[in-house]
N, C-alpha and C. Protein backbone atom coordinates (compact mmCIF):
# COMPACT_ATOMS: atom_id res chain seq x y z
N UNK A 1 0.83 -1.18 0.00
CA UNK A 1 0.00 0.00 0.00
C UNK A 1 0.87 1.24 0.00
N UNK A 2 2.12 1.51 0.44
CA UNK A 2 3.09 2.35 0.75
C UNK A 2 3.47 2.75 -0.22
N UNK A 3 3.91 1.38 -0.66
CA UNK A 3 4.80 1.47 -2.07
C UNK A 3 4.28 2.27 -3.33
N UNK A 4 2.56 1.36 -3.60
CA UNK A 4 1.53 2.26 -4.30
C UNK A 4 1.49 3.71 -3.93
N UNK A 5 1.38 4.08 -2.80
CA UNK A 5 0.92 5.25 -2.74
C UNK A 5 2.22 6.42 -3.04
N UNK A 6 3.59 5.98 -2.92
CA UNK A 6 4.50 6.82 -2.56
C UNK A 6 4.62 6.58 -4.23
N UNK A 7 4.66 5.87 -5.05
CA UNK A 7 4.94 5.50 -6.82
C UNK A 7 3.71 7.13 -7.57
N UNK A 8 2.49 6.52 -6.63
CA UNK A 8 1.29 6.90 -7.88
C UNK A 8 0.85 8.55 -7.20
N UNK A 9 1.36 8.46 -5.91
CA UNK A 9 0.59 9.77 -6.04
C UNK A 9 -0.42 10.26 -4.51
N UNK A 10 -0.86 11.33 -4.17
CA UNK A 10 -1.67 11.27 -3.32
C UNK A 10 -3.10 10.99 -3.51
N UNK A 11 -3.50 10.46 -2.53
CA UNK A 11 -5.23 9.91 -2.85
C UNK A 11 -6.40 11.22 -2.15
N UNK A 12 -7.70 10.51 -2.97
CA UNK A 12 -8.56 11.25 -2.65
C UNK A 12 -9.80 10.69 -2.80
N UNK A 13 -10.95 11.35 -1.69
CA UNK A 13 -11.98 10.04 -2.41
C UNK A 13 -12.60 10.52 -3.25
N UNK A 14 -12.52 11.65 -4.17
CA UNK A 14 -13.02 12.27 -5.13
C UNK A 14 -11.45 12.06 -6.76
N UNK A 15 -11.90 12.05 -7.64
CA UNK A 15 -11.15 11.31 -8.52
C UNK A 15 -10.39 12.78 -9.18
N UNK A 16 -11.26 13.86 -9.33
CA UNK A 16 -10.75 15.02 -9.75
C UNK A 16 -9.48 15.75 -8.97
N UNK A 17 -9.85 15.19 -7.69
CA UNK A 17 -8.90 15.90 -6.90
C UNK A 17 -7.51 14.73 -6.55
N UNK A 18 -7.43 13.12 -7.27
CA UNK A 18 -7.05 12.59 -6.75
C UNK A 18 -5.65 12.19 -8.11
N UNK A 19 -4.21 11.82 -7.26
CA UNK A 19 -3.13 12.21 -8.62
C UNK A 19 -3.74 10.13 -8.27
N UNK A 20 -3.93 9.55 -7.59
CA UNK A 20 -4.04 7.92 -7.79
C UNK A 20 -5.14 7.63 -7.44
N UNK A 21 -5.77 6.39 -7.87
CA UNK A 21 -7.19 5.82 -7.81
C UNK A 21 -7.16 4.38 -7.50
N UNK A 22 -8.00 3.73 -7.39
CA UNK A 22 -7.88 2.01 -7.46
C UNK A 22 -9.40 1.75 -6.98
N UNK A 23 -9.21 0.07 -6.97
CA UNK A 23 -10.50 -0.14 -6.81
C UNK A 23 -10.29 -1.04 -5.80
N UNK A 24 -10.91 -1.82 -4.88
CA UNK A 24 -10.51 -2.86 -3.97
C UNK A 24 -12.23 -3.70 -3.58
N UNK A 25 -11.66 -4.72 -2.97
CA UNK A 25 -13.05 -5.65 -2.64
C UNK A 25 -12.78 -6.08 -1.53
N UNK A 26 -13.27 -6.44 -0.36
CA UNK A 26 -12.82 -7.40 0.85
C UNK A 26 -13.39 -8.89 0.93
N UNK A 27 -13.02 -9.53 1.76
CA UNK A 27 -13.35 -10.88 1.80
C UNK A 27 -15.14 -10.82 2.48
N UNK A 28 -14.65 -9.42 3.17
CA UNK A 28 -16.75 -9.18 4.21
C UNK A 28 -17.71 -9.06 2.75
N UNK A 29 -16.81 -7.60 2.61
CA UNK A 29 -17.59 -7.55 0.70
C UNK A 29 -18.07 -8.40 -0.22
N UNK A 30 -17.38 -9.61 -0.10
CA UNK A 30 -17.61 -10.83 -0.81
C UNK A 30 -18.51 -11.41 -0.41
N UNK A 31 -18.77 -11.44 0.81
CA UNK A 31 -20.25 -12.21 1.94
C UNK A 31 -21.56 -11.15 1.27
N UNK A 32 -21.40 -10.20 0.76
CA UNK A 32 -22.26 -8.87 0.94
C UNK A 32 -22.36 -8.81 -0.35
N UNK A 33 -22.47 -8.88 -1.69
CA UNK A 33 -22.52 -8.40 -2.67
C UNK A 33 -21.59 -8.16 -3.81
N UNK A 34 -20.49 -8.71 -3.48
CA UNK A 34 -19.35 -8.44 -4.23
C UNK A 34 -18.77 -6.99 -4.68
N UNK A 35 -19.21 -5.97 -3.58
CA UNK A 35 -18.86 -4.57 -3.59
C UNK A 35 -17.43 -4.02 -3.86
N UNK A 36 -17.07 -3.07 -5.09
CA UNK A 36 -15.98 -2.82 -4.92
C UNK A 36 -15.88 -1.21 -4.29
N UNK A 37 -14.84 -0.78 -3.82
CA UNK A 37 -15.23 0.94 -3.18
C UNK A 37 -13.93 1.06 -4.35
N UNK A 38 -14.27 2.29 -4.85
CA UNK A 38 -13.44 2.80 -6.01
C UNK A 38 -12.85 4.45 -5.23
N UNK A 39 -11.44 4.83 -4.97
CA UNK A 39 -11.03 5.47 -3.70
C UNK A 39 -9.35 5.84 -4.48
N UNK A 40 -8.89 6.98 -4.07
CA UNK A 40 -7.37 6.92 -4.47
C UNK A 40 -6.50 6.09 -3.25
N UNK A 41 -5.66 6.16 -3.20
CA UNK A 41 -4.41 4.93 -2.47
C UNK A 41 -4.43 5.95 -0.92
N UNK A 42 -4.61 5.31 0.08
CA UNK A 42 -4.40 6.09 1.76
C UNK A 42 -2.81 6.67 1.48
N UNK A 43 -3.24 7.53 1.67
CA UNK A 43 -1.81 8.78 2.61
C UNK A 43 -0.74 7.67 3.52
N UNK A 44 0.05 8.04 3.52
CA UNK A 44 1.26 6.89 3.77
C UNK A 44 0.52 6.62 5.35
N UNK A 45 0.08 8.20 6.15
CA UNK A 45 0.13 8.35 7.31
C UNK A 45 -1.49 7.35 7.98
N UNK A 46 -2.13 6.94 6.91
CA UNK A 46 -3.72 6.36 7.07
C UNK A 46 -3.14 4.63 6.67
N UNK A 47 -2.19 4.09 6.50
CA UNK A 47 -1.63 3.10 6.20
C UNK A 47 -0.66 2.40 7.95
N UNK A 48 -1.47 2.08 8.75
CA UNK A 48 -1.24 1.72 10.57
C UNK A 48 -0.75 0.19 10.13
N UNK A 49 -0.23 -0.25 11.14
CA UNK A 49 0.37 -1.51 10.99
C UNK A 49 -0.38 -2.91 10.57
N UNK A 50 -1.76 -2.70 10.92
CA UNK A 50 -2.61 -4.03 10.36
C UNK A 50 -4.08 -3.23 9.52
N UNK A 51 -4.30 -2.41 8.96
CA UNK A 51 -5.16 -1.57 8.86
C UNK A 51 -5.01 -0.35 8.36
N UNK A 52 -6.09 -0.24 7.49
CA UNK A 52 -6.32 1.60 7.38
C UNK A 52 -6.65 2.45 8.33
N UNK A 53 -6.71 3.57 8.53
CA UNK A 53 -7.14 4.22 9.73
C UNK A 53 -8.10 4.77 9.40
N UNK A 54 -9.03 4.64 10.13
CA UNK A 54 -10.51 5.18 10.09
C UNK A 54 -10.55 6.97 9.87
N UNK A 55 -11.45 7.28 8.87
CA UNK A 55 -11.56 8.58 8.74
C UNK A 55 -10.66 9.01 7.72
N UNK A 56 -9.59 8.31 6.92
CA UNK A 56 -8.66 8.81 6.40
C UNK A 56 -9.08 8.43 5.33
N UNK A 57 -8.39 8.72 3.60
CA UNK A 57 -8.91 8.24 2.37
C UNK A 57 -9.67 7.34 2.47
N UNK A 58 -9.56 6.56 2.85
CA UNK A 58 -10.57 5.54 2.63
C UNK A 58 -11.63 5.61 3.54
N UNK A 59 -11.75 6.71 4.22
CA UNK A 59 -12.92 6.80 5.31
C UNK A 59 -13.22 5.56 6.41
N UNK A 60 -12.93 4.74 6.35
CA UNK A 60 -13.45 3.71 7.47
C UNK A 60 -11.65 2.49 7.43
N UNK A 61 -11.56 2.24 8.70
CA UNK A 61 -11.07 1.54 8.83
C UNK A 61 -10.95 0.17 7.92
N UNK A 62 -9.78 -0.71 7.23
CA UNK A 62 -9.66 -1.78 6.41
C UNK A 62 -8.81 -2.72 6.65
N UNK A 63 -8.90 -3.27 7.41
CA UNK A 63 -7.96 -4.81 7.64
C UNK A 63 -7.39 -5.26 6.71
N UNK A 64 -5.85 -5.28 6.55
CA UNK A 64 -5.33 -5.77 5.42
C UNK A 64 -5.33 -7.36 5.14
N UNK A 65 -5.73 -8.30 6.44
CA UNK A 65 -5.75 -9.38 6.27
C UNK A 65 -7.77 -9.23 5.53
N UNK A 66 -8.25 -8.52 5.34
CA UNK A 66 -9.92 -8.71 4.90
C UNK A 66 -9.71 -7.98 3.16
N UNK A 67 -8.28 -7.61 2.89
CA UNK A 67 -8.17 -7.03 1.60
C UNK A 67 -8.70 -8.43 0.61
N UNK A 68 -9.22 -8.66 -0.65
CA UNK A 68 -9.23 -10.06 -1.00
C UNK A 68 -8.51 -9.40 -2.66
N UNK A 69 -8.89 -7.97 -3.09
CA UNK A 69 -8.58 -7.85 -4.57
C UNK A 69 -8.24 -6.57 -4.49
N UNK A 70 -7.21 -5.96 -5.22
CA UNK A 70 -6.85 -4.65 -5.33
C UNK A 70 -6.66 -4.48 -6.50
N UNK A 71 -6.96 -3.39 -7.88
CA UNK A 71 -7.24 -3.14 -8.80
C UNK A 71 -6.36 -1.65 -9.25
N UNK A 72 -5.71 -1.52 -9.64
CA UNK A 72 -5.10 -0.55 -10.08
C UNK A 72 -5.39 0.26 -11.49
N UNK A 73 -5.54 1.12 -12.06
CA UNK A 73 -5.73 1.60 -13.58
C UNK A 73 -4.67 2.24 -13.95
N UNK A 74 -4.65 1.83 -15.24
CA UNK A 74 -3.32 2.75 -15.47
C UNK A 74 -4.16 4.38 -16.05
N UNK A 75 -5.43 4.63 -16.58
CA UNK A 75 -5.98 5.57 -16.58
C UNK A 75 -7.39 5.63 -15.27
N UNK A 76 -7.71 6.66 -15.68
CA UNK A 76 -9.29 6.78 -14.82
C UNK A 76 -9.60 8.37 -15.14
N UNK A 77 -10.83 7.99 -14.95
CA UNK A 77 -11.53 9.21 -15.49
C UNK A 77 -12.19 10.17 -14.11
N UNK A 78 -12.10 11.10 -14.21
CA UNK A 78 -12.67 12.51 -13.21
C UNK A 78 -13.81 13.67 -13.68
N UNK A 79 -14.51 14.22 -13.24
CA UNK A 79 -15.24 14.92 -13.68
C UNK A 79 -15.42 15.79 -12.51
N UNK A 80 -16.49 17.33 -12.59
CA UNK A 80 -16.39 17.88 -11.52
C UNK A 80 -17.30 19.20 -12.10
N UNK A 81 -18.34 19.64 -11.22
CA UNK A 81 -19.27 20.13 -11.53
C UNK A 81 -19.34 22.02 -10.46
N UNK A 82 -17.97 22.16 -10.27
CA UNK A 82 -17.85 23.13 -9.25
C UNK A 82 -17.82 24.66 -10.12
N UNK A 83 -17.65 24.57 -11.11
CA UNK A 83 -17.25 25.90 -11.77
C UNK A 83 -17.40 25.48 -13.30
N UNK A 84 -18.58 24.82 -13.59
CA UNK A 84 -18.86 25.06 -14.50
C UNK A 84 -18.93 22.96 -14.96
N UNK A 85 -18.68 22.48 -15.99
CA UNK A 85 -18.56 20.98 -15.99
C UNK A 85 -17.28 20.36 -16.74
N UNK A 86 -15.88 19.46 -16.07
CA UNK A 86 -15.21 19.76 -16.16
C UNK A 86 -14.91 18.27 -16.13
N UNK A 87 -13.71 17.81 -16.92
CA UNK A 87 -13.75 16.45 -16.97
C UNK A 87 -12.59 15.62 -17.70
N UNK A 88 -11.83 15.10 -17.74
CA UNK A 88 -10.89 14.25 -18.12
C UNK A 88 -10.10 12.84 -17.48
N UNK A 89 -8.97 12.45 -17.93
CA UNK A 89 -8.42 11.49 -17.70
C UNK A 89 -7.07 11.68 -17.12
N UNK A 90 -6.91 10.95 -16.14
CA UNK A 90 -5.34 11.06 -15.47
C UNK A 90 -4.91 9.70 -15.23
N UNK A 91 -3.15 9.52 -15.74
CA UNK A 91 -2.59 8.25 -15.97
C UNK A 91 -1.66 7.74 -14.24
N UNK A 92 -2.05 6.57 -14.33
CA UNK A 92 -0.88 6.29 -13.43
C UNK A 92 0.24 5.54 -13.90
N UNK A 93 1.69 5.44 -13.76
CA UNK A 93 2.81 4.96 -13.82
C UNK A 93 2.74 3.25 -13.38
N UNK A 94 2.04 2.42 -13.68
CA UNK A 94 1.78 1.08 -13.53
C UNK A 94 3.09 -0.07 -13.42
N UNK A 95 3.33 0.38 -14.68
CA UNK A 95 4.83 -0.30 -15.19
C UNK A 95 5.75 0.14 -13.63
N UNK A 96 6.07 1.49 -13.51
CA UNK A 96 7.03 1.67 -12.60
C UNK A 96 6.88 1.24 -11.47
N UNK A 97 5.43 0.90 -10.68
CA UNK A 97 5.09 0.47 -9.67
C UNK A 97 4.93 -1.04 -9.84
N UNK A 98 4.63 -1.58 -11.16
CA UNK A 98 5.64 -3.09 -11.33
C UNK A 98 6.64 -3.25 -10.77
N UNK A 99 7.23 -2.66 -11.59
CA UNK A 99 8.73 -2.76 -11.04
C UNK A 99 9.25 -2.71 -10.00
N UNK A 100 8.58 -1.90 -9.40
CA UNK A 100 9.22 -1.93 -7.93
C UNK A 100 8.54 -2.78 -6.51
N UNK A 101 6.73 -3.47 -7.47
CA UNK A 101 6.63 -4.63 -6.61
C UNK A 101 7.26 -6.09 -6.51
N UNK A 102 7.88 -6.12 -8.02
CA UNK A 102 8.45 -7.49 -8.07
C UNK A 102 10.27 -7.03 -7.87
N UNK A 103 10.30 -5.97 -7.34
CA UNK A 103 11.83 -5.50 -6.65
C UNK A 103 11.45 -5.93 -5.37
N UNK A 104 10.37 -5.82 -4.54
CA UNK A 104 9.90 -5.94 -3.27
C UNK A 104 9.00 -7.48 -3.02
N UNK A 105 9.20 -8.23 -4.20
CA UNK A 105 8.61 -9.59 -3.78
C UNK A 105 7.29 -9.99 -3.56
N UNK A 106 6.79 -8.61 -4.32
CA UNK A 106 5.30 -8.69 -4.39
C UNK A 106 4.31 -9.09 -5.34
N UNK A 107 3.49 -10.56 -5.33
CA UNK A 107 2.79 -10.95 -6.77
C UNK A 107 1.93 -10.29 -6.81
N UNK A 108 1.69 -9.86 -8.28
CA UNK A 108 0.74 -9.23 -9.10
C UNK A 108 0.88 -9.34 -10.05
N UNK A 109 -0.39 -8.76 -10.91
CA UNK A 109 -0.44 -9.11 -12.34
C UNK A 109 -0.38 -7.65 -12.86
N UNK A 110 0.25 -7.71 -14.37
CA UNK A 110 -0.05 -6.28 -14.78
C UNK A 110 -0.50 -6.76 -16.36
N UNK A 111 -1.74 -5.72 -16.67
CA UNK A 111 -1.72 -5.91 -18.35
C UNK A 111 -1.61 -3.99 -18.97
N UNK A 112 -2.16 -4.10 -20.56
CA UNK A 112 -1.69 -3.01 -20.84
C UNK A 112 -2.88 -2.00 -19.67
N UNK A 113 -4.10 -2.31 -19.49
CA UNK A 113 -5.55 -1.32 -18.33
C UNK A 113 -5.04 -1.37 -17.14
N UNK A 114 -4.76 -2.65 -16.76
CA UNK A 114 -4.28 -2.52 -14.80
C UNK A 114 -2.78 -3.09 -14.50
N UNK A 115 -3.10 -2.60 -13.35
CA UNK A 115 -2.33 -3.71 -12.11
C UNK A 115 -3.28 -4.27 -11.21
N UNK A 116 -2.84 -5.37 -10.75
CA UNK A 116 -3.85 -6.18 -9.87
C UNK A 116 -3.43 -7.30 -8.85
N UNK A 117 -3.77 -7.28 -7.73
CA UNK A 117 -3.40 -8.09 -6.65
C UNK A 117 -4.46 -8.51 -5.69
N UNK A 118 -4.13 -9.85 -5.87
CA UNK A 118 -5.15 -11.04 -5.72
C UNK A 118 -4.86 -11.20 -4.72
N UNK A 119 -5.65 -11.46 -3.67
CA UNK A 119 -5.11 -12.15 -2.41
C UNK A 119 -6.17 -13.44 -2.01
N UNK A 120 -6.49 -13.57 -2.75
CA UNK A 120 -7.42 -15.37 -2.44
C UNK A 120 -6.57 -16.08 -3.55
């Protein structure tokens, strides 16, 4: 999560305001509907030793052992309705954050749309 966040950028839970995005699912989520929350990457400082910290990007606390899928884009789209209607696409560096998960021993998959990490 560190690694992501310090590669791609600061998060936000609004996409216009956010330089990284992703998508994630939990194993509870999976009992529930197969919900994904679509969110930029927690602030290094919302990233606690077993968990997200409540209130922070991701708004509610997240057990990293309840993570089951993490979804990365190498684009994503923003829009924003504050000053008029406003809207485009912002890239993330995928490849480079490859690279530096399988520098760090971390499986994932990458194609040319995502990165992605499976944890079931």
């Amino acid at each position: 999560m560190q690694t992501s966040r310090q590669i791609l950028g600061v998060g936000s839970c609004h996409p216009y305001s956010s330089e990284s995005w992703c998508a994630f699912t939990t194993y509870s989520s999976l009992n529930h509907g197969v919900h994904y929350f679509n969110l930029g990457l927690p602030d290094l400082g919302d990233c606690l030793d077993a968990c997200t910290r409540d209130g922070g990007v991701w708004a509610q606390s997240i057990k990293y052992s309840d993570l089951a899928h993490l979804i990365i884009p190498k684009t994503f789209y923003w829009e924003r309705t504050a000053l008029g209607f406003e809207y485009g696409y912002k890239e993330q560096n995928i490849q480079q954050l490859s690279d530096e998960l399988m520098r760090l021993g971390i499986k994932h998959r990458i194609t040319d749309l995502v990165l992605e990490i499976k944890l079931y």
